[in-house]
Every structure is written in structure tokens, then in C-alpha cells.
C-alpha atoms as a PDB file:
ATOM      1  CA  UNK A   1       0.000   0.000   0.000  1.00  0.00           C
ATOM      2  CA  UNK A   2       1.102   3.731  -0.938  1.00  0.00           C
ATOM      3  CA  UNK A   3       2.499   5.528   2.530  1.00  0.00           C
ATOM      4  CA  UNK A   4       2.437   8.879   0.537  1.00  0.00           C
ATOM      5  CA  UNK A   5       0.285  11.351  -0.641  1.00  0.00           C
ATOM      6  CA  UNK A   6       2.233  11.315  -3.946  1.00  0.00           C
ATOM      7  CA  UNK A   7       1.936   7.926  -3.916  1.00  0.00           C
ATOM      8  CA  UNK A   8      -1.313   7.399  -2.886  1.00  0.00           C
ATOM      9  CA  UNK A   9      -2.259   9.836  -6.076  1.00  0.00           C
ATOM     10  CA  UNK A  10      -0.203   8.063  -8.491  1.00  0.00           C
ATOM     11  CA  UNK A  11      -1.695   4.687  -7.495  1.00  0.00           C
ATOM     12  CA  UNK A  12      -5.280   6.263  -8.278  1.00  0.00           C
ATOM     13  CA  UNK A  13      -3.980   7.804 -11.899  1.00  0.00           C
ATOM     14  CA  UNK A  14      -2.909   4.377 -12.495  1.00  0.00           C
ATOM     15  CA  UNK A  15      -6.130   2.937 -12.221  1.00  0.00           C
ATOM     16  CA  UNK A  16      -7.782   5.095 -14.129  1.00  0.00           C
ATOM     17  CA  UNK A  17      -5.304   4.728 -16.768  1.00  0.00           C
ATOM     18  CA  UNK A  18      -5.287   0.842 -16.581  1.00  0.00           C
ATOM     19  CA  UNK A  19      -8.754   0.845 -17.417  1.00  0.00           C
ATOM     20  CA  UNK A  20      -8.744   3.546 -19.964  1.00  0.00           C
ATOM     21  CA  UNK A  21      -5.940   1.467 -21.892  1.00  0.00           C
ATOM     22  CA  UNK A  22      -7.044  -1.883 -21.329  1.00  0.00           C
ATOM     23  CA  UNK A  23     -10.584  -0.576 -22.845  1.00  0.00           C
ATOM     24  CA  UNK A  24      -8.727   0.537 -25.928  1.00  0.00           C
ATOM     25  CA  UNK A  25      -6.884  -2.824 -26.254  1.00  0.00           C
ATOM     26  CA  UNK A  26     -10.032  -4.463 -25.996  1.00  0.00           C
ATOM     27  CA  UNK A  27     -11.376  -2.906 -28.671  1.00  0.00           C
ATOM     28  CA  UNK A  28      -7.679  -3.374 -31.126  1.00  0.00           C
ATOM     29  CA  UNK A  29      -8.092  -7.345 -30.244  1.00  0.00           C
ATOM     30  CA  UNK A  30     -12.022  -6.920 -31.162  1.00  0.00           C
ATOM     31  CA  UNK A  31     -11.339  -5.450 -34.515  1.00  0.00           C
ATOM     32  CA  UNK A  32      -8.459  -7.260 -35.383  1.00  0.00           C
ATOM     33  CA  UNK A  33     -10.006 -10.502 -34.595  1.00  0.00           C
ATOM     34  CA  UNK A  34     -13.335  -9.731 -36.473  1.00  0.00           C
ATOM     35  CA  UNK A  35     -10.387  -8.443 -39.732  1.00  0.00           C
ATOM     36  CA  UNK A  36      -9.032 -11.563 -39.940  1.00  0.00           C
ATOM     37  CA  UNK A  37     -12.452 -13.187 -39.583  1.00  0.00           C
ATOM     38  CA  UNK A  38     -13.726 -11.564 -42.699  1.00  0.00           C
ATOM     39  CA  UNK A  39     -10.188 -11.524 -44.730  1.00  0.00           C
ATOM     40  CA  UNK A  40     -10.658 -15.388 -44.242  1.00  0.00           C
ATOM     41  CA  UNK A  41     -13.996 -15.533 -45.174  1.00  0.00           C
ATOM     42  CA  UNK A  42     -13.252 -13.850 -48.655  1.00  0.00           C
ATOM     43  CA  UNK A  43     -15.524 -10.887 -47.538  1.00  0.00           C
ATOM     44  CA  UNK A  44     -13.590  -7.912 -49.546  1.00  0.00           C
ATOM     45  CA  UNK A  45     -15.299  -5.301 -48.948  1.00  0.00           C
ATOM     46  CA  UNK A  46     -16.330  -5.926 -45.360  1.00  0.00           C
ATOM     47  CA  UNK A  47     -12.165  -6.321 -45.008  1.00  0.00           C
ATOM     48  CA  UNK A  48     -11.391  -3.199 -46.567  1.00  0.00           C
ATOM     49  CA  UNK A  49     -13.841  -1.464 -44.045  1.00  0.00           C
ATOM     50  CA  UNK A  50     -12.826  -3.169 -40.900  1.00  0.00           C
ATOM     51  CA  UNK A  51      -9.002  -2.467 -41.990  1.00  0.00           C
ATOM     52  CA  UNK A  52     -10.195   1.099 -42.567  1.00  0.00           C
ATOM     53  CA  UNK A  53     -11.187   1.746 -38.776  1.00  0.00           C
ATOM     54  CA  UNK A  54      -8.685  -1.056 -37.606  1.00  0.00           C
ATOM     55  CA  UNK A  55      -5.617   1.280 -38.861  1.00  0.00           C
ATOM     56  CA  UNK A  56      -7.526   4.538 -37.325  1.00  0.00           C
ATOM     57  CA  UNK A  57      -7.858   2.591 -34.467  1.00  0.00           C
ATOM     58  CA  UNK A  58      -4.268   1.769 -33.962  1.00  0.00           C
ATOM     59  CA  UNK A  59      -3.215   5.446 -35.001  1.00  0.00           C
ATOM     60  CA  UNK A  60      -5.571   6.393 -32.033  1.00  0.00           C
ATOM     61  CA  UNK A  61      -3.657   4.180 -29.540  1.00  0.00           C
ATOM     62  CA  UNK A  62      -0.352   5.071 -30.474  1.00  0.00           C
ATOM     63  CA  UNK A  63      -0.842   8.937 -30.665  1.00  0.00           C
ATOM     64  CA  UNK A  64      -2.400   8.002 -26.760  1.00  0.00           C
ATOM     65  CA  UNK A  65       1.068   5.973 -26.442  1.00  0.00           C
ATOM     66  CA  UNK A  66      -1.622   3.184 -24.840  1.00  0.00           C
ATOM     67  CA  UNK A  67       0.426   0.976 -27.945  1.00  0.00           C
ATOM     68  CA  UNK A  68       3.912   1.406 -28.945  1.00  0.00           C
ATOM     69  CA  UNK A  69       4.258   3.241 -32.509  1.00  0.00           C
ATOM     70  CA  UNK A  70       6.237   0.617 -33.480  1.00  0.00           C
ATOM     71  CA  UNK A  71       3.568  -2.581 -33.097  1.00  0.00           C
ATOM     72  CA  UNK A  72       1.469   0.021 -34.711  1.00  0.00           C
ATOM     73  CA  UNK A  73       3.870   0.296 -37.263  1.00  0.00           C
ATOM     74  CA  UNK A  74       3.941  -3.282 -38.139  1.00  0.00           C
ATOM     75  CA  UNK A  75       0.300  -3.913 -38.040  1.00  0.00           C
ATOM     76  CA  UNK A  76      -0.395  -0.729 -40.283  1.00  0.00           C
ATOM     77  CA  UNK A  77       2.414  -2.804 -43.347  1.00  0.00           C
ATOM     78  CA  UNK A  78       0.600  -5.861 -42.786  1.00  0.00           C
ATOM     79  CA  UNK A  79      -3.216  -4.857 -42.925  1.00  0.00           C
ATOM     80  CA  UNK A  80      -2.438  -1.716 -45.364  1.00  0.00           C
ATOM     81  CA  UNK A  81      -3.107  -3.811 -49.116  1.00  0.00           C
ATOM     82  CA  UNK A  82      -6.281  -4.867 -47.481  1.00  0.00           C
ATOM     83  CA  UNK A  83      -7.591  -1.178 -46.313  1.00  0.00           C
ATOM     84  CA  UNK A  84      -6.222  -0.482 -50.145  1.00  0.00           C
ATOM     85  CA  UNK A  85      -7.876  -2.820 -51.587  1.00  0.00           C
ATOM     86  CA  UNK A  86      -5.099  -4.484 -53.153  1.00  0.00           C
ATOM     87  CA  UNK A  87      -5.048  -7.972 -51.324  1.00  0.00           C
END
């Protein structure tokens, strides 16, 4: 347990910011799961949608730094042909 008042604050920002992060993780694992759902299903258009706000999504977490820029990076080269398109 904290013994300080510093301490006893920083333990309540993290909280707040574990839950705030973990709900925006949530949400990453949602869409990327449901991407590779419909990129397997040979849905194209539904893929280029979800890869659409899948990339926004990421860019969102990163600018946040809730995800580092670059996993964001990595995902962004591996899902762009599909938000293109292309693939």
C-alpha cells in the first residue's frame, strides 16, 4: 500500500489509466479478430472497411502511447493492401 500522498495519487492515476488502456486494447483485439475473420472468409469489402477503422484505431492508440508506434507500425504494413484494396 502507498504511505504517501504522492503515492497514494499516483496509485489512483494508475487505475484510471489501466482501465482507460485496457478498454482501448479491448477494442484493437475486437477489430483485429473480427479483420481476420472476414479476410478469411473472402468478404472484400467488409475487409477493406474493418481495416479502414482497424488502422484509425491503432493510429488512435499510439498517438495516446496506450500501444507502442512501433507494433502500430507493423500492423499498419501488414493490414495496409487490405484497407487499399489491393489484397
Amino acid at each position: 500500500m502507498a504511505n504517501t500522498k504522492s503515492a497514494i495519487k499516483a496509485a489512483r492515476q494508475n487505475e484510471r489509466r489501466n482501465l482507460r488502456n485496457r478498454t482501448v486494447k479491448t477494442r484493437l483485439k475486437t477489430l483485429s479478430k473480427n479483420l481476420t475473420a472476414a479476410q478469411a472468409a473472402g468478404n472484400k469489402e467488409q475487409a477493406q472497411q474493418l481495416a479502414a477503422s482497424y488502422l484509425s484505431a491503432l493510429d488512435k492508440a499510439a498517438k495516446a502511447n496506450v500501444v507502442h508506434r512501433n507494433v502500430v507500425a507493423r500492423h499498419k504494413s501488414r493490414w495496409g493492401k487490405v484497407a487499399m484494396g489491393q489484397a
